[in-house]
PDB file of N, CA and C in Angstrom:
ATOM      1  N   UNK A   1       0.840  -1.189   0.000  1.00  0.00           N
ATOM      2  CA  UNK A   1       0.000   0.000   0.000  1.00  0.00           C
ATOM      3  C   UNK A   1       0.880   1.245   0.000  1.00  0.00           C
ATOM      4  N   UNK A   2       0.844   2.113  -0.622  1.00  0.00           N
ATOM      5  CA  UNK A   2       1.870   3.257  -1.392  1.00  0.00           C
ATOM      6  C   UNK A   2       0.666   4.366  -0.428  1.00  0.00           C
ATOM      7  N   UNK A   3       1.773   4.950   0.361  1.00  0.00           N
ATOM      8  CA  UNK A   3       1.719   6.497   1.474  1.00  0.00           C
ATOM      9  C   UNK A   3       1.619   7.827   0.382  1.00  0.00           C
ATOM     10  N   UNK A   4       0.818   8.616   1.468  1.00  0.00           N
ATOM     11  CA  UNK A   4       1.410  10.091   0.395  1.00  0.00           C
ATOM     12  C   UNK A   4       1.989  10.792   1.298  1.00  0.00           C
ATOM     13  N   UNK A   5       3.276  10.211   2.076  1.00  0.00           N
ATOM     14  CA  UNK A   5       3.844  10.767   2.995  1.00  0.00           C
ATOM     15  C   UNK A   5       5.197  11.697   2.358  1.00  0.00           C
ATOM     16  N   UNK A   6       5.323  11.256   0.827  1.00  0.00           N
ATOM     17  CA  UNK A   6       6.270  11.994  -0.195  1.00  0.00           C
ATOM     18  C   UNK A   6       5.357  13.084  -0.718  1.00  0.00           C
ATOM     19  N   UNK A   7       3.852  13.387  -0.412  1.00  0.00           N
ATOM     20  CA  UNK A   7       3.532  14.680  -1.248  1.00  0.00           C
ATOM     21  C   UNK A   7       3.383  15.774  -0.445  1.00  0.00           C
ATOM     22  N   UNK A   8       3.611  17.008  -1.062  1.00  0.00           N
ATOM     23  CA  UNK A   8       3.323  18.513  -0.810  1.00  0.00           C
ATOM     24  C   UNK A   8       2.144  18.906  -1.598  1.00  0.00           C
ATOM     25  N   UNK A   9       1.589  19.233  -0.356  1.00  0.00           N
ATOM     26  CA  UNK A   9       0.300  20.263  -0.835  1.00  0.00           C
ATOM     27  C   UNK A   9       0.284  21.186  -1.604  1.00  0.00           C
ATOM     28  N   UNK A  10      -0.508  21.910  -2.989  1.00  0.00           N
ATOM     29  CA  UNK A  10      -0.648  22.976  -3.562  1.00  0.00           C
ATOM     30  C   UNK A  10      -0.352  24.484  -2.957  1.00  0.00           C
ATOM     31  N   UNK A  11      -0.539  24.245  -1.518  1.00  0.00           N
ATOM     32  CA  UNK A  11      -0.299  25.931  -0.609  1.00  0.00           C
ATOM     33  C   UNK A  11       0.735  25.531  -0.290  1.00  0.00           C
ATOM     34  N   UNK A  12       1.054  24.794   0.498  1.00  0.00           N
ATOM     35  CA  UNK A  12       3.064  24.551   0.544  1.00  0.00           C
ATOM     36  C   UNK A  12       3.502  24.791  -0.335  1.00  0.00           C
ATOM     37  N   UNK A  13       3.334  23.810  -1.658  1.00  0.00           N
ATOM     38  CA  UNK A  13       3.964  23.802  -2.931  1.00  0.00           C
ATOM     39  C   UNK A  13       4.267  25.668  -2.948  1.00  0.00           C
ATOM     40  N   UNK A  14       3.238  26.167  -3.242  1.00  0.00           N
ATOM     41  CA  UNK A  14       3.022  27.294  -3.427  1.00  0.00           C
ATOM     42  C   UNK A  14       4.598  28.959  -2.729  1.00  0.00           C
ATOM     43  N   UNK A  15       4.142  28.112  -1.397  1.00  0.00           N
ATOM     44  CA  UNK A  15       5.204  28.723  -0.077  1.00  0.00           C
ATOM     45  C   UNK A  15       6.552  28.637  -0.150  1.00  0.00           C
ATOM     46  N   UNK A  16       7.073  27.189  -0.710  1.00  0.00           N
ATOM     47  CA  UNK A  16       8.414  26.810  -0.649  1.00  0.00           C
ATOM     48  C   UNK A  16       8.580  27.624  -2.000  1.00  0.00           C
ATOM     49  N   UNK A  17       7.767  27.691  -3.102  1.00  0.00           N
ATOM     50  CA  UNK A  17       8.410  28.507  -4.501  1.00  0.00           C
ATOM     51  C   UNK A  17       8.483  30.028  -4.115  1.00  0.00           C
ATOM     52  N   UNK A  18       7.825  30.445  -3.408  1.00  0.00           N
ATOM     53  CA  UNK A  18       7.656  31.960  -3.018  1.00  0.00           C
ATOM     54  C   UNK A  18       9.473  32.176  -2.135  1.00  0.00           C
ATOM     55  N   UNK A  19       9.492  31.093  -1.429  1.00  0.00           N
ATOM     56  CA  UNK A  19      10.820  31.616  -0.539  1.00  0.00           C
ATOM     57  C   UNK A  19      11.576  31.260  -1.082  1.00  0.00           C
ATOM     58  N   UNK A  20      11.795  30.513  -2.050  1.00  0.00           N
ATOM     59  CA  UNK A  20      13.335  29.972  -2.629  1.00  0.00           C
ATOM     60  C   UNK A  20      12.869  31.109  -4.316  1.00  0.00           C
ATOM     61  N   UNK A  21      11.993  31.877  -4.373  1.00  0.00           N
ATOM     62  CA  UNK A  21      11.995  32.710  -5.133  1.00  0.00           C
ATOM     63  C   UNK A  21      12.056  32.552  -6.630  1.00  0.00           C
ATOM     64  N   UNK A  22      11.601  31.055  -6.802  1.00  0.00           N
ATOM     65  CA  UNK A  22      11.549  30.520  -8.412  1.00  0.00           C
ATOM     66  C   UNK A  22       9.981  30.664  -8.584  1.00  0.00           C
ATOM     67  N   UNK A  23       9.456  29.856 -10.227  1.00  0.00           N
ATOM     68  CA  UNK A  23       8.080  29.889 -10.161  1.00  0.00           C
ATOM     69  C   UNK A  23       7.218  28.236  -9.572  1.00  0.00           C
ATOM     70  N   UNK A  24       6.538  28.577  -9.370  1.00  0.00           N
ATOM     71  CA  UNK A  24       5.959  26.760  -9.212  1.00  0.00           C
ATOM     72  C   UNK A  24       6.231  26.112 -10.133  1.00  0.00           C
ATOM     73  N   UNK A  25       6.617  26.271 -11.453  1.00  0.00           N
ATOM     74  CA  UNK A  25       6.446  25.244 -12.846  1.00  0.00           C
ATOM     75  C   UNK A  25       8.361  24.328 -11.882  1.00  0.00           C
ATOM     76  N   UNK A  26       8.767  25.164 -11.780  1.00  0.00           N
ATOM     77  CA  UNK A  26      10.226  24.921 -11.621  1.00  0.00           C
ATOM     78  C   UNK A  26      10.719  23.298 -11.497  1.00  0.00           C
ATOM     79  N   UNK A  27       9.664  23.022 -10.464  1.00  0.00           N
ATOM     80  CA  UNK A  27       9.484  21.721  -9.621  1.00  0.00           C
ATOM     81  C   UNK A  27       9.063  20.167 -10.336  1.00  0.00           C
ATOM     82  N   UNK A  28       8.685  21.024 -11.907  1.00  0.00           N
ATOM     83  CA  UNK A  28       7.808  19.964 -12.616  1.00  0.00           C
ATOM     84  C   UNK A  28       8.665  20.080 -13.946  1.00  0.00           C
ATOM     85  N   UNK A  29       8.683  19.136 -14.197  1.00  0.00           N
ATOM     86  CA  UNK A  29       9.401  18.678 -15.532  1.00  0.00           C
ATOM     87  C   UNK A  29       8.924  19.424 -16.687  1.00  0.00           C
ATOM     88  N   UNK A  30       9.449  19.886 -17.388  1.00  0.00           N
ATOM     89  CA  UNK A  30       9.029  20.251 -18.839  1.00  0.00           C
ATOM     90  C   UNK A  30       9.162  19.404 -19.997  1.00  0.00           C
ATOM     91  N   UNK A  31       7.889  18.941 -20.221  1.00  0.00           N
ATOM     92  CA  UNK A  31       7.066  17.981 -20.691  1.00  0.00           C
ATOM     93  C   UNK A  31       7.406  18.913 -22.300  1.00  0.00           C
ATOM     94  N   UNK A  32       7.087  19.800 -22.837  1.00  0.00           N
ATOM     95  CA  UNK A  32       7.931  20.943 -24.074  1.00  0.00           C
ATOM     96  C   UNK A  32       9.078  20.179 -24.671  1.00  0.00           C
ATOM     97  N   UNK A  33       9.622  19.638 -23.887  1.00  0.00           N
ATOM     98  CA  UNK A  33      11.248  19.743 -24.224  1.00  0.00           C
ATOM     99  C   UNK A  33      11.304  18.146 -24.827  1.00  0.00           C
ATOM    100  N   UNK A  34      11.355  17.452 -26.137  1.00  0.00           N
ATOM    101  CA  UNK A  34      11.679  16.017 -26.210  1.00  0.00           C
ATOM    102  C   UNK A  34      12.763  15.157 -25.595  1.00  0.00           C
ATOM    103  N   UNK A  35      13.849  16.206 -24.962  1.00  0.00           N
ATOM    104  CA  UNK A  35      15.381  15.894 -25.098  1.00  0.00           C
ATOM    105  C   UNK A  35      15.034  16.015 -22.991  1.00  0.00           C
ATOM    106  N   UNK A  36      14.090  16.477 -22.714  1.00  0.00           N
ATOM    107  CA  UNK A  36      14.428  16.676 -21.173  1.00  0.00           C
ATOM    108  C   UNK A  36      14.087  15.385 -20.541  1.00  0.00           C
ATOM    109  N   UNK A  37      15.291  14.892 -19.443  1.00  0.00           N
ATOM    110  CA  UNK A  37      14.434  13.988 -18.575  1.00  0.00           C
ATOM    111  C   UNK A  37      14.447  14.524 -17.214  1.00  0.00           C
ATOM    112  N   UNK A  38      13.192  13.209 -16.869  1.00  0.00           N
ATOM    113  CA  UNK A  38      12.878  13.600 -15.019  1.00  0.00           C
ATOM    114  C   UNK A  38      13.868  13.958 -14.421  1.00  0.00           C
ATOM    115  N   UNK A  39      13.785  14.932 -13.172  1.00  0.00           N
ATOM    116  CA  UNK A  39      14.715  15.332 -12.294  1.00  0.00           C
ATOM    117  C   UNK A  39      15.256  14.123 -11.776  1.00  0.00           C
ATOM    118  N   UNK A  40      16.971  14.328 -11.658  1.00  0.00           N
ATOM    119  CA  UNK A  40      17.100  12.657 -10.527  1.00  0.00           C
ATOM    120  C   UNK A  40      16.855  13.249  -8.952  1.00  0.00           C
ATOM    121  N   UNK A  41      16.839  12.001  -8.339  1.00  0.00           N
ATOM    122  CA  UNK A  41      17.079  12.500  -6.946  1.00  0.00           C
ATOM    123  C   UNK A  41      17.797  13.242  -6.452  1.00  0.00           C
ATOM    124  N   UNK A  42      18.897  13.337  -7.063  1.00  0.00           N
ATOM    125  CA  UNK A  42      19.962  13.940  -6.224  1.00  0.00           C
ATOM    126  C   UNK A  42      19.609  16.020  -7.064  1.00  0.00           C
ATOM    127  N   UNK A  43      19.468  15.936  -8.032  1.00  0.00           N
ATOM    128  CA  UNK A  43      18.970  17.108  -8.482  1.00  0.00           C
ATOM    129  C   UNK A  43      17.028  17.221  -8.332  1.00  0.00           C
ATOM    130  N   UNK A  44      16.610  17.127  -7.362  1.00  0.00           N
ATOM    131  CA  UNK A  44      15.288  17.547  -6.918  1.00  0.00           C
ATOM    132  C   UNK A  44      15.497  18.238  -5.907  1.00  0.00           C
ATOM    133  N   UNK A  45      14.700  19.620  -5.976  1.00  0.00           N
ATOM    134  CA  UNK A  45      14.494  20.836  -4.722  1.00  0.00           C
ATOM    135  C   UNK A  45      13.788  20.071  -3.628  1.00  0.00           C
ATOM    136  N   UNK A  46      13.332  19.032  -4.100  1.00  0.00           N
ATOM    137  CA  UNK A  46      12.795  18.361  -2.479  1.00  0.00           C
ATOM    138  C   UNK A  46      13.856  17.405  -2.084  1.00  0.00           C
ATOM    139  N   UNK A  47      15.050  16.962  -2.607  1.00  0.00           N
ATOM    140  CA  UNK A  47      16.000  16.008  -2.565  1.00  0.00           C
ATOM    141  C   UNK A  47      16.922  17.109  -1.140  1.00  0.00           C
ATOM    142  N   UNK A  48      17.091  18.236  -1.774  1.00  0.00           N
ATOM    143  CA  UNK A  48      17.711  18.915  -1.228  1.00  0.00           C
ATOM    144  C   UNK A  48      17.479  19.815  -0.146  1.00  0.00           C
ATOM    145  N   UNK A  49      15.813  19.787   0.132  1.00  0.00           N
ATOM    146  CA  UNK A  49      15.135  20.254   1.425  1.00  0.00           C
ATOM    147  C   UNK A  49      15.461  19.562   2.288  1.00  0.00           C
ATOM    148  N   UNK A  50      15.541  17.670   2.092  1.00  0.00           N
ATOM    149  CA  UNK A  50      15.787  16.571   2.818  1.00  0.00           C
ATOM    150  C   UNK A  50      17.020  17.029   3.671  1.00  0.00           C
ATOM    151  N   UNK A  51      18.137  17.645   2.890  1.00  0.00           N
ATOM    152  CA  UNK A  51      19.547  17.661   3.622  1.00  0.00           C
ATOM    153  C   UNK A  51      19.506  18.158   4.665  1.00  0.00           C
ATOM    154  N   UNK A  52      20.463  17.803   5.948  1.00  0.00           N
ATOM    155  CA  UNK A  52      20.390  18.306   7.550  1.00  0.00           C
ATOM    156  C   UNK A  52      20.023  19.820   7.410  1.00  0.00           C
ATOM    157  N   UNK A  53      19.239  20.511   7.944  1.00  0.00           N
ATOM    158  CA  UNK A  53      19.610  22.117   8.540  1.00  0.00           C
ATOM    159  C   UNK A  53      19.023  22.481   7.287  1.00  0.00           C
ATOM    160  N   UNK A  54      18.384  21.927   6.061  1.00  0.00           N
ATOM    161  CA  UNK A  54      17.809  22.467   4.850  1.00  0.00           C
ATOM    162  C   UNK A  54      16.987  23.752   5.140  1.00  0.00           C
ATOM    163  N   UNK A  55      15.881  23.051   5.694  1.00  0.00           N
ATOM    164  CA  UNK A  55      14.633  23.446   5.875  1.00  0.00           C
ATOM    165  C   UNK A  55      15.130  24.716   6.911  1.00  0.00           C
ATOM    166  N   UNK A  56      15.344  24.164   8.092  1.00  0.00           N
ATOM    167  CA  UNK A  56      15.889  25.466   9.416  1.00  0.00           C
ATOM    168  C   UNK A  56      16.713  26.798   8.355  1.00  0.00           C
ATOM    169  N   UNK A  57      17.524  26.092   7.217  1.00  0.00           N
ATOM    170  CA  UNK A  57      18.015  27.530   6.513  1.00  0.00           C
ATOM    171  C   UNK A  57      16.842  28.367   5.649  1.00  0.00           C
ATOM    172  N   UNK A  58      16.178  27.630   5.288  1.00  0.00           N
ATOM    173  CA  UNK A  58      15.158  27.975   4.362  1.00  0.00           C
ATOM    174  C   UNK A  58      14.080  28.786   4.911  1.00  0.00           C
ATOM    175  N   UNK A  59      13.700  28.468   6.156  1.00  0.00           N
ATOM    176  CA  UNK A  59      12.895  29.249   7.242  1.00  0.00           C
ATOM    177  C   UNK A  59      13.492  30.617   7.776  1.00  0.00           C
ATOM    178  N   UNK A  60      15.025  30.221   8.245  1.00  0.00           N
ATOM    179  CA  UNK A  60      15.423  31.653   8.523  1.00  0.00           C
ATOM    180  C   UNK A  60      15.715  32.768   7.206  1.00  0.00           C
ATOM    181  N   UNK A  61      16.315  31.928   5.986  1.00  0.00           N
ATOM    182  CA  UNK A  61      16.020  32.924   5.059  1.00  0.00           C
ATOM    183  C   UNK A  61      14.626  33.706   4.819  1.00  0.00           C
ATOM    184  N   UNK A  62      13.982  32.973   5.052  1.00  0.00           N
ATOM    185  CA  UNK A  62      12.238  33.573   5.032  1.00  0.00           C
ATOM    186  C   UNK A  62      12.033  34.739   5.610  1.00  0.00           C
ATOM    187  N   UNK A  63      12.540  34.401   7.084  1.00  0.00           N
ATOM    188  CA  UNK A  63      12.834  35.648   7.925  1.00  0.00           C
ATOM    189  C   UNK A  63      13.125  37.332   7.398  1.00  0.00           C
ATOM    190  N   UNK A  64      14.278  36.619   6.903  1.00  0.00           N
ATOM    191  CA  UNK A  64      14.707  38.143   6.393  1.00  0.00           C
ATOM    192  C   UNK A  64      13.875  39.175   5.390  1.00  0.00           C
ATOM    193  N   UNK A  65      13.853  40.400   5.770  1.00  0.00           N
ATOM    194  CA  UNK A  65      12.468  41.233   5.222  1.00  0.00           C
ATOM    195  C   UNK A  65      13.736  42.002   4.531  1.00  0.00           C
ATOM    196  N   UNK A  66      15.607  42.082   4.461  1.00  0.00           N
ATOM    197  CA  UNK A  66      16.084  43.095   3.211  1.00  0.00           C
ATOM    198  C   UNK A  66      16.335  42.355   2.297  1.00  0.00           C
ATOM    199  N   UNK A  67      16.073  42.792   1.089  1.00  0.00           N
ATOM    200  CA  UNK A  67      16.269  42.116  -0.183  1.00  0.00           C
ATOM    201  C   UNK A  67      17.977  41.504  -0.158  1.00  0.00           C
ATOM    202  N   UNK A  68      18.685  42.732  -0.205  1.00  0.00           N
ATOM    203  CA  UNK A  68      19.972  42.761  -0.086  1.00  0.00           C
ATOM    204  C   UNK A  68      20.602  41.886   0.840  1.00  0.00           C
ATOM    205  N   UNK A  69      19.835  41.879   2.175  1.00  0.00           N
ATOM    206  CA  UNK A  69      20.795  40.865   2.764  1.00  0.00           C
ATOM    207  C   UNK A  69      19.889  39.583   2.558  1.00  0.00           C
ATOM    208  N   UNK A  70      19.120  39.098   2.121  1.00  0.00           N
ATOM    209  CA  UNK A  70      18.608  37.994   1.467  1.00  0.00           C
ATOM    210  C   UNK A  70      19.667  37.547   0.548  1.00  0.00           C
ATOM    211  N   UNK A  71      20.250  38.401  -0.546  1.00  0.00           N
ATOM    212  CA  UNK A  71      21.391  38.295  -1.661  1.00  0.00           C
ATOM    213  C   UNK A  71      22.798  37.799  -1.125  1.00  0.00           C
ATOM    214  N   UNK A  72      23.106  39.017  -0.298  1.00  0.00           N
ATOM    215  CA  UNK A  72      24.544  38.908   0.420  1.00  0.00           C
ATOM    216  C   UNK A  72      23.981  37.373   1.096  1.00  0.00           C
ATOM    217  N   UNK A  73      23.339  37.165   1.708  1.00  0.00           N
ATOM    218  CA  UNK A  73      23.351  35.271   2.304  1.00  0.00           C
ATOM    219  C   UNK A  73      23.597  34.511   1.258  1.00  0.00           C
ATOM    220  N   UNK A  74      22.748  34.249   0.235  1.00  0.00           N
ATOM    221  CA  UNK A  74      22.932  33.490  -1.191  1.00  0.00           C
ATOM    222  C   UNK A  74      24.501  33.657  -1.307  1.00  0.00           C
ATOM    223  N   UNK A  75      25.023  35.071  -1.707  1.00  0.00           N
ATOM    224  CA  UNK A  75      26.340  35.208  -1.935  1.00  0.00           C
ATOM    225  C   UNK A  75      27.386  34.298  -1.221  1.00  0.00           C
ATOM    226  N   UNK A  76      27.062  34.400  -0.240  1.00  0.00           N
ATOM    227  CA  UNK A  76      28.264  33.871   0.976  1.00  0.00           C
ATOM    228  C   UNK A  76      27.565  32.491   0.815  1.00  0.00           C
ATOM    229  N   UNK A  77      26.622  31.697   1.208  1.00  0.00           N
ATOM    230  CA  UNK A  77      26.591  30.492   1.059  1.00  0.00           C
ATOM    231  C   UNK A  77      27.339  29.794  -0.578  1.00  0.00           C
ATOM    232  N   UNK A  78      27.001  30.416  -1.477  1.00  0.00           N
ATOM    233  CA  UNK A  78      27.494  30.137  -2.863  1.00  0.00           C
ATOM    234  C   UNK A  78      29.208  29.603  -2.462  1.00  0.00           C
ATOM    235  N   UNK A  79      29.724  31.042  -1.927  1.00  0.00           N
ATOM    236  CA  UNK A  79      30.976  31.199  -2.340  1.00  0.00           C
ATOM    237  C   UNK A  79      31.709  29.974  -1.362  1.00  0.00           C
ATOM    238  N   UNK A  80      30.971  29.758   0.170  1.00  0.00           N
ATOM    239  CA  UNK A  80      31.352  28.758   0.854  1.00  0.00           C
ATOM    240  C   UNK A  80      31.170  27.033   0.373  1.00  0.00           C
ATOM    241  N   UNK A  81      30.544  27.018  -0.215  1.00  0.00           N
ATOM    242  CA  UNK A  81      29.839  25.738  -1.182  1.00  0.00           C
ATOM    243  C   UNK A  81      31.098  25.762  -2.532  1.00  0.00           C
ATOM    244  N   UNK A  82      31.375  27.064  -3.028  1.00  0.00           N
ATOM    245  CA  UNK A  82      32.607  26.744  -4.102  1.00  0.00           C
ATOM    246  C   UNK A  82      33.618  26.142  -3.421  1.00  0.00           C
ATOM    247  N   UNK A  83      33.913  26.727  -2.412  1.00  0.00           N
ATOM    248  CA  UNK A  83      35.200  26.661  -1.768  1.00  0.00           C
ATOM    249  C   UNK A  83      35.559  24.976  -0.671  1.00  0.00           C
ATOM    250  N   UNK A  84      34.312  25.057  -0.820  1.00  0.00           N
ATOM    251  CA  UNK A  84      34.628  23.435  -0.548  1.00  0.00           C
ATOM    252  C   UNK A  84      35.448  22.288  -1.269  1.00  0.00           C
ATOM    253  N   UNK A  85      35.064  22.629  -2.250  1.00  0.00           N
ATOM    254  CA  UNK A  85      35.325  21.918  -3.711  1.00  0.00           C
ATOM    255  C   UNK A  85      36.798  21.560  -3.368  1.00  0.00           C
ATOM    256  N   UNK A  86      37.063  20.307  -3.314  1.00  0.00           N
ATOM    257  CA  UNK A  86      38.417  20.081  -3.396  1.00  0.00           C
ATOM    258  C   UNK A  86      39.363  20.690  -4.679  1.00  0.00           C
ATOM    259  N   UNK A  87      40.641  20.969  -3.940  1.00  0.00           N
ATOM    260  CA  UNK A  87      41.419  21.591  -5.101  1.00  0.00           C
ATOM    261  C   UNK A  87      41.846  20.242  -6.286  1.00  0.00           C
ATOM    262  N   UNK A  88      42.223  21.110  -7.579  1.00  0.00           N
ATOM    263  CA  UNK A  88      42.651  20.061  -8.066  1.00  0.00           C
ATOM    264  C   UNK A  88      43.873  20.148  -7.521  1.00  0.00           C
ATOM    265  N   UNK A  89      44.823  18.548  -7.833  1.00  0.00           N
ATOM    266  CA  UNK A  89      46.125  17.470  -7.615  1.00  0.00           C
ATOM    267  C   UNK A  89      47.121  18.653  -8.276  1.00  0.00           C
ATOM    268  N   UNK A  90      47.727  19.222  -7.855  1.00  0.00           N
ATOM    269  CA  UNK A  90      48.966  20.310  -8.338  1.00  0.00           C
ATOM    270  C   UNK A  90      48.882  21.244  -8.015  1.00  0.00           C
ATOM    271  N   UNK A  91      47.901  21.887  -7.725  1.00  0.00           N
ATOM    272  CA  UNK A  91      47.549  23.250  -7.539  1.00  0.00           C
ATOM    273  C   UNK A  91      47.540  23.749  -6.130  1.00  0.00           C
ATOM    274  N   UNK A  92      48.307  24.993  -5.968  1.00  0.00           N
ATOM    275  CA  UNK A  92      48.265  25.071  -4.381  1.00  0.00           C
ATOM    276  C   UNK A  92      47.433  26.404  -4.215  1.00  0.00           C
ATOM    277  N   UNK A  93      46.636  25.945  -2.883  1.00  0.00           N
ATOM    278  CA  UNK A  93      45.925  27.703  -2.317  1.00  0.00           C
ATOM    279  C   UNK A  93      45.822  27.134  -1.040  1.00  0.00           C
TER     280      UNK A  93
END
């Protein structure tokens, strides 16, 4: 017997596109495209809500009422997420 403990509601749906600031289509495949396939898991916005502290970041970004420092967060998370990136084998920093 198959749960709908994997679905989001139309007003959630709705909420999570408003704060992560894309449109609702985002979430859904474009069916348009012959060459597109389904999102994998690992590239789904709900794959990635799953991750520890997702959601808790996603809420406090919500929080924030300046545009700008809404940006400057994006910024700095981006640049900390590049910088993870292992270096390549030769290269020193």
């Amino acid at each position: 017997m198959k749960t709908a403990s994997n679905r989001i509601g139309a007003g959630r749906l709705s909420r999570i596109a408003e704060v992560l600031e894309v449109p609702v289509t985002f979430f859904f495949p474009d069916d348009s495209a012959a060459s597109s396939a389904p999102l994998s898991q690992e590239d789904s916005p709900f794959a990635l809500l799953s991750t520890s502290g997702a959601i808790q970041l996603v809420r406090a970004y919500a929080r924030i009422r300046d545009g700008r420092a809404r940006h400057s967060l994006v910024e700095i998370a981006e640049h900390m997420a590049d910088s993870a990136v292992p270096a390549k084998k030769g290269r020193k920093g």
